[in-house]
C-alpha atoms as a PDB file:
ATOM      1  CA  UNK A   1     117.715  95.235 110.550  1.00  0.00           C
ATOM      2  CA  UNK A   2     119.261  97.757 107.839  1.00  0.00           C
ATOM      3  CA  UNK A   3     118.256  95.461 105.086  1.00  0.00           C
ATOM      4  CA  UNK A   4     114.526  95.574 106.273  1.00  0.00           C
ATOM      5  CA  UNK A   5     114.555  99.581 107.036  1.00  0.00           C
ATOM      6  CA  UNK A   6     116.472  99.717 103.546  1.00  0.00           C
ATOM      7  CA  UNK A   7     113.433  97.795 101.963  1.00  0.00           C
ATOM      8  CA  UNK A   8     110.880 100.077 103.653  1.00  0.00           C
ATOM      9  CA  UNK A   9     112.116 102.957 102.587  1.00  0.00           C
ATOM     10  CA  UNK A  10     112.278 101.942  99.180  1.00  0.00           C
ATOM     11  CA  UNK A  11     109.138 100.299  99.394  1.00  0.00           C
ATOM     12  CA  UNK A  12     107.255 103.539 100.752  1.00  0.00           C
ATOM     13  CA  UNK A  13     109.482 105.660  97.950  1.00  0.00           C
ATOM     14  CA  UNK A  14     108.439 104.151  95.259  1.00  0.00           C
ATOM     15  CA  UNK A  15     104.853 103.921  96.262  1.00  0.00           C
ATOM     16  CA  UNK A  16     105.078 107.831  97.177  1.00  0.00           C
ATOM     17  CA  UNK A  17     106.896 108.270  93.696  1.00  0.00           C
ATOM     18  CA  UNK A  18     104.221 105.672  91.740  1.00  0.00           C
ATOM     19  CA  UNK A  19     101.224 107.922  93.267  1.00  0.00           C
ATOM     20  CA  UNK A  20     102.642 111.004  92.356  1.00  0.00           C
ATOM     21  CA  UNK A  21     103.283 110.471  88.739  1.00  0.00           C
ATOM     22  CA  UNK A  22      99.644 108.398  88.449  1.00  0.00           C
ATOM     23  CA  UNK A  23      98.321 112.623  89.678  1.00  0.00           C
ATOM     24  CA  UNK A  24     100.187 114.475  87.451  1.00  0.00           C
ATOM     25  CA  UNK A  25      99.733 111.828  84.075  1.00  0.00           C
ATOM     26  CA  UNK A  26      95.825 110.558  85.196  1.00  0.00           C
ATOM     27  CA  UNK A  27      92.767 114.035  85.066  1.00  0.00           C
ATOM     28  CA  UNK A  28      90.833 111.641  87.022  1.00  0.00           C
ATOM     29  CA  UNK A  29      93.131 110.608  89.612  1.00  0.00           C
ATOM     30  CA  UNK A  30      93.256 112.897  92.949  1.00  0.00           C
ATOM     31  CA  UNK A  31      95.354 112.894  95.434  1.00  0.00           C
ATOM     32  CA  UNK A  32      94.840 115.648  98.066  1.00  0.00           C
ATOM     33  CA  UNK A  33      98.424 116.998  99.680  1.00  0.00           C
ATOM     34  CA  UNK A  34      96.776 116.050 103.526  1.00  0.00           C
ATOM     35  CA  UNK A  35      96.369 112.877 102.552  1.00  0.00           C
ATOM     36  CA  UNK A  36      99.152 111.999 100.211  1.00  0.00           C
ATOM     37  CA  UNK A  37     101.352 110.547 103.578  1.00  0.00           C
ATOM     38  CA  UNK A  38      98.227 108.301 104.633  1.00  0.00           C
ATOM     39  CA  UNK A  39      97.453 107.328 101.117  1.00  0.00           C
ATOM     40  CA  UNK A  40     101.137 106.173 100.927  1.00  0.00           C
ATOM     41  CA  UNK A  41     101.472 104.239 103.903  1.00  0.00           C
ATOM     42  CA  UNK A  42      98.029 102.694 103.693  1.00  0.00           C
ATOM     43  CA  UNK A  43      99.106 101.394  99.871  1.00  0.00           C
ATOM     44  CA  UNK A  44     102.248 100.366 100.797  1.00  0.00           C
ATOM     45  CA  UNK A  45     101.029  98.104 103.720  1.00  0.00           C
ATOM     46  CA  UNK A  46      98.151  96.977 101.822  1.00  0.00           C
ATOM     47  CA  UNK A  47     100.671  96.451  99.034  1.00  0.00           C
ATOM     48  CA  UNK A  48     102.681  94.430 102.040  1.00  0.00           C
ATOM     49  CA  UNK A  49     100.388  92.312 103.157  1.00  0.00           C
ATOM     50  CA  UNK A  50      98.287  91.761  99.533  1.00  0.00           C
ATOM     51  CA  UNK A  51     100.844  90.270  97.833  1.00  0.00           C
ATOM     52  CA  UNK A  52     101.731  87.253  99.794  1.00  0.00           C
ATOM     53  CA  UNK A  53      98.172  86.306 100.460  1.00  0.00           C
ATOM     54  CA  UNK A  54      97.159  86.985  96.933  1.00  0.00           C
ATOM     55  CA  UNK A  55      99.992  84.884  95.285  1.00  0.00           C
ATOM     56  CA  UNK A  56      99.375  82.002  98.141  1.00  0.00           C
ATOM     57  CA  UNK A  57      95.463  82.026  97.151  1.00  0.00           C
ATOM     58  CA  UNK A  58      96.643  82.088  93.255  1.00  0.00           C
ATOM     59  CA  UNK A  59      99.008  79.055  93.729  1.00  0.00           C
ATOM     60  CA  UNK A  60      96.148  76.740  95.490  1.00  0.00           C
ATOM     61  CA  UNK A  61      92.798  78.140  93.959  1.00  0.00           C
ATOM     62  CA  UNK A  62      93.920  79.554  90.423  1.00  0.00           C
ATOM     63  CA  UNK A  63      97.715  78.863  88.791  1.00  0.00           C
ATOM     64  CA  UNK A  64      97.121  80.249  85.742  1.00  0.00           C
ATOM     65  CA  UNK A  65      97.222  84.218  87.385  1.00  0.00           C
ATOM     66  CA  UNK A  66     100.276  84.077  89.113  1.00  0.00           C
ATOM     67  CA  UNK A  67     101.470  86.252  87.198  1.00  0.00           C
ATOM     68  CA  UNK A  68      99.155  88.661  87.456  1.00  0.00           C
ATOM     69  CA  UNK A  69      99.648  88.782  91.098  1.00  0.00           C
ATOM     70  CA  UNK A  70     101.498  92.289  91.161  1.00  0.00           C
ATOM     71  CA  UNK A  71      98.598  93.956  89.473  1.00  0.00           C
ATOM     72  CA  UNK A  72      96.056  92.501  91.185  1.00  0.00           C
ATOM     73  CA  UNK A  73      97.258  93.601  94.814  1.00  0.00           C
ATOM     74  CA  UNK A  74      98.589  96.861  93.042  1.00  0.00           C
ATOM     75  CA  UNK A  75      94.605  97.373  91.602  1.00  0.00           C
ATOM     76  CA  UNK A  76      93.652  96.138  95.782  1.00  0.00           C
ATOM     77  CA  UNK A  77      95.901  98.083  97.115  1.00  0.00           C
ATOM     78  CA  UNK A  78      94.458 101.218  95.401  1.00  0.00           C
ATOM     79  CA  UNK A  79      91.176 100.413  96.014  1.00  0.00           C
ATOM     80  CA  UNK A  80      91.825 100.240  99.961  1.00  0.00           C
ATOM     81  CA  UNK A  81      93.883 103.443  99.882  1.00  0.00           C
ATOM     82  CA  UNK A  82      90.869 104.871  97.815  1.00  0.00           C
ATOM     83  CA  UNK A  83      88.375 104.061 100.983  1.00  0.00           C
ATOM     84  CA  UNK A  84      90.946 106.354 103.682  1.00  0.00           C
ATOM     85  CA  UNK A  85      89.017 109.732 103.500  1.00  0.00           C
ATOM     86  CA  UNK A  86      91.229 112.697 102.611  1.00  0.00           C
ATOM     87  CA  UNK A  87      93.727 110.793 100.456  1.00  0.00           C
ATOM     88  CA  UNK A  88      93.234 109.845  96.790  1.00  0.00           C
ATOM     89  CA  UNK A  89      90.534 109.757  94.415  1.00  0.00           C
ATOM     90  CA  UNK A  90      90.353 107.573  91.093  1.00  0.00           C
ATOM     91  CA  UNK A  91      87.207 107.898  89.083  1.00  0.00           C
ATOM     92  CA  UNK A  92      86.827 106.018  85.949  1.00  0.00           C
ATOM     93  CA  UNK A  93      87.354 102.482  84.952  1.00  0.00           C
ATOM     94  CA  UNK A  94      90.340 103.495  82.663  1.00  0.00           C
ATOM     95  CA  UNK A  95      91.683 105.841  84.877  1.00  0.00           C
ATOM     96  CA  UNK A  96      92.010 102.546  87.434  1.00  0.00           C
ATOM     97  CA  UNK A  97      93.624 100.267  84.807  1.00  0.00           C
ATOM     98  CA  UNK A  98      95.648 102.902  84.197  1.00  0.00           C
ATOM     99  CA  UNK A  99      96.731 103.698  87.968  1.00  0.00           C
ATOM    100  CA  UNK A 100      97.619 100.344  88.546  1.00  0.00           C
ATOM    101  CA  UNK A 101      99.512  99.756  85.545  1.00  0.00           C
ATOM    102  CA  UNK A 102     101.838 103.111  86.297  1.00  0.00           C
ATOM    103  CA  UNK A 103     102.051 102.207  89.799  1.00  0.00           C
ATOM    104  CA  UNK A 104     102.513  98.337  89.331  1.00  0.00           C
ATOM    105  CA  UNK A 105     105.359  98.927  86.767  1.00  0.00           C
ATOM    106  CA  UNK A 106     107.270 101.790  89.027  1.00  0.00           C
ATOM    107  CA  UNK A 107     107.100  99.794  92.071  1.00  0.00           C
ATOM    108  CA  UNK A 108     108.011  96.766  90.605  1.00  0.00           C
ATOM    109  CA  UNK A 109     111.538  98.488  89.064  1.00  0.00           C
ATOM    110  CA  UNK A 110     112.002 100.451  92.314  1.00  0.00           C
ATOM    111  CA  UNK A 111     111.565  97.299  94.534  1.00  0.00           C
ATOM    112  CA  UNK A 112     113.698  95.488  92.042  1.00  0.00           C
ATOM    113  CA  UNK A 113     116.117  97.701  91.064  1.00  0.00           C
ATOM    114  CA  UNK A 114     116.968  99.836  93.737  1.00  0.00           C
ATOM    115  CA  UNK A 115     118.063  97.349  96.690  1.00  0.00           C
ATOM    116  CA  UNK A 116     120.852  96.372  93.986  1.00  0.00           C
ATOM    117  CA  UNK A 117     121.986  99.409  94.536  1.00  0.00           C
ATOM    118  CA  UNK A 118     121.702 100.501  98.062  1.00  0.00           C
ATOM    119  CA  UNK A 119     122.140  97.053  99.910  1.00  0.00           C
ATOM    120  CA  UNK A 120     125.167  96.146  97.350  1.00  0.00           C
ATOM    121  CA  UNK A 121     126.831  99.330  98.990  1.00  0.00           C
ATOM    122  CA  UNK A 122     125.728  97.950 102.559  1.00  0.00           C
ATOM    123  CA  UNK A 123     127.296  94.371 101.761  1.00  0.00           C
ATOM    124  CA  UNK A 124     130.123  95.928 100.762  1.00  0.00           C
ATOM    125  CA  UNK A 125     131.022  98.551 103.515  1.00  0.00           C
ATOM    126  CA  UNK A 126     129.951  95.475 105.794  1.00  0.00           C
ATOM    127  CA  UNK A 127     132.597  93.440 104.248  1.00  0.00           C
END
């Protein structure tokens, strides 16, 4: 149970993190402080959920994009986010690549990086 809270946190802190920096890098990317919390929970279960039914589609109907799988639920993820009223606003086809490329990458090293940190200290007070 503290692993999975552990993971959620991180999960939702990098997401907040990933949005915040694609606002204050990206002109055309808005993200409205009243709906900053929904457009961070909405990507990060989209985000949840995406990924394992994206990389299960990839494996059966299309190898060769496995592993593009992070960047195409990061770029789906976005897009559902996008469609919650009062949240965040990308305009512009390079302003999109763009998002999900900056979110994709911090995500990815948050998700990766950070549970070495914080779960190695929970193994370790465990043991």
């Amino acid at each position: 149970m503290v692993r999975f809270l552990i993971r959620t946190a991180i999960s939702l802190g990098t997401s907040a993190v990933a949005l915040l920096v694609c606002f204050w890098v990206l002109p055309d990317f808005g993200l409205s402080l009243g709906g900053f919390l929904t457009a961070v929970i909405v990507f990060t279960i989209a985000q949840a959920i995406l990924s394992p039914v994206i990389t299960s589609l990839a494996r059966k109907h299309a190898n060769a994009i496995l592993g593009g799988v992070g960047l195409i639920s990061t770029f789906v993820a976005l897009l559902i986010a996008s469609l919650f009223p009062g949240g965040l606003h990308i305009t512009g086809i390079g302003t999109w690549v763009l998002a999900t490329l900056i979110v994709w990458v911090i995500t990815a090293l948050g998700t990766w990086l950070l549970p070495l940190i914080f779960l190695k200290k929970t193994v370790t007070q465990r043991g």
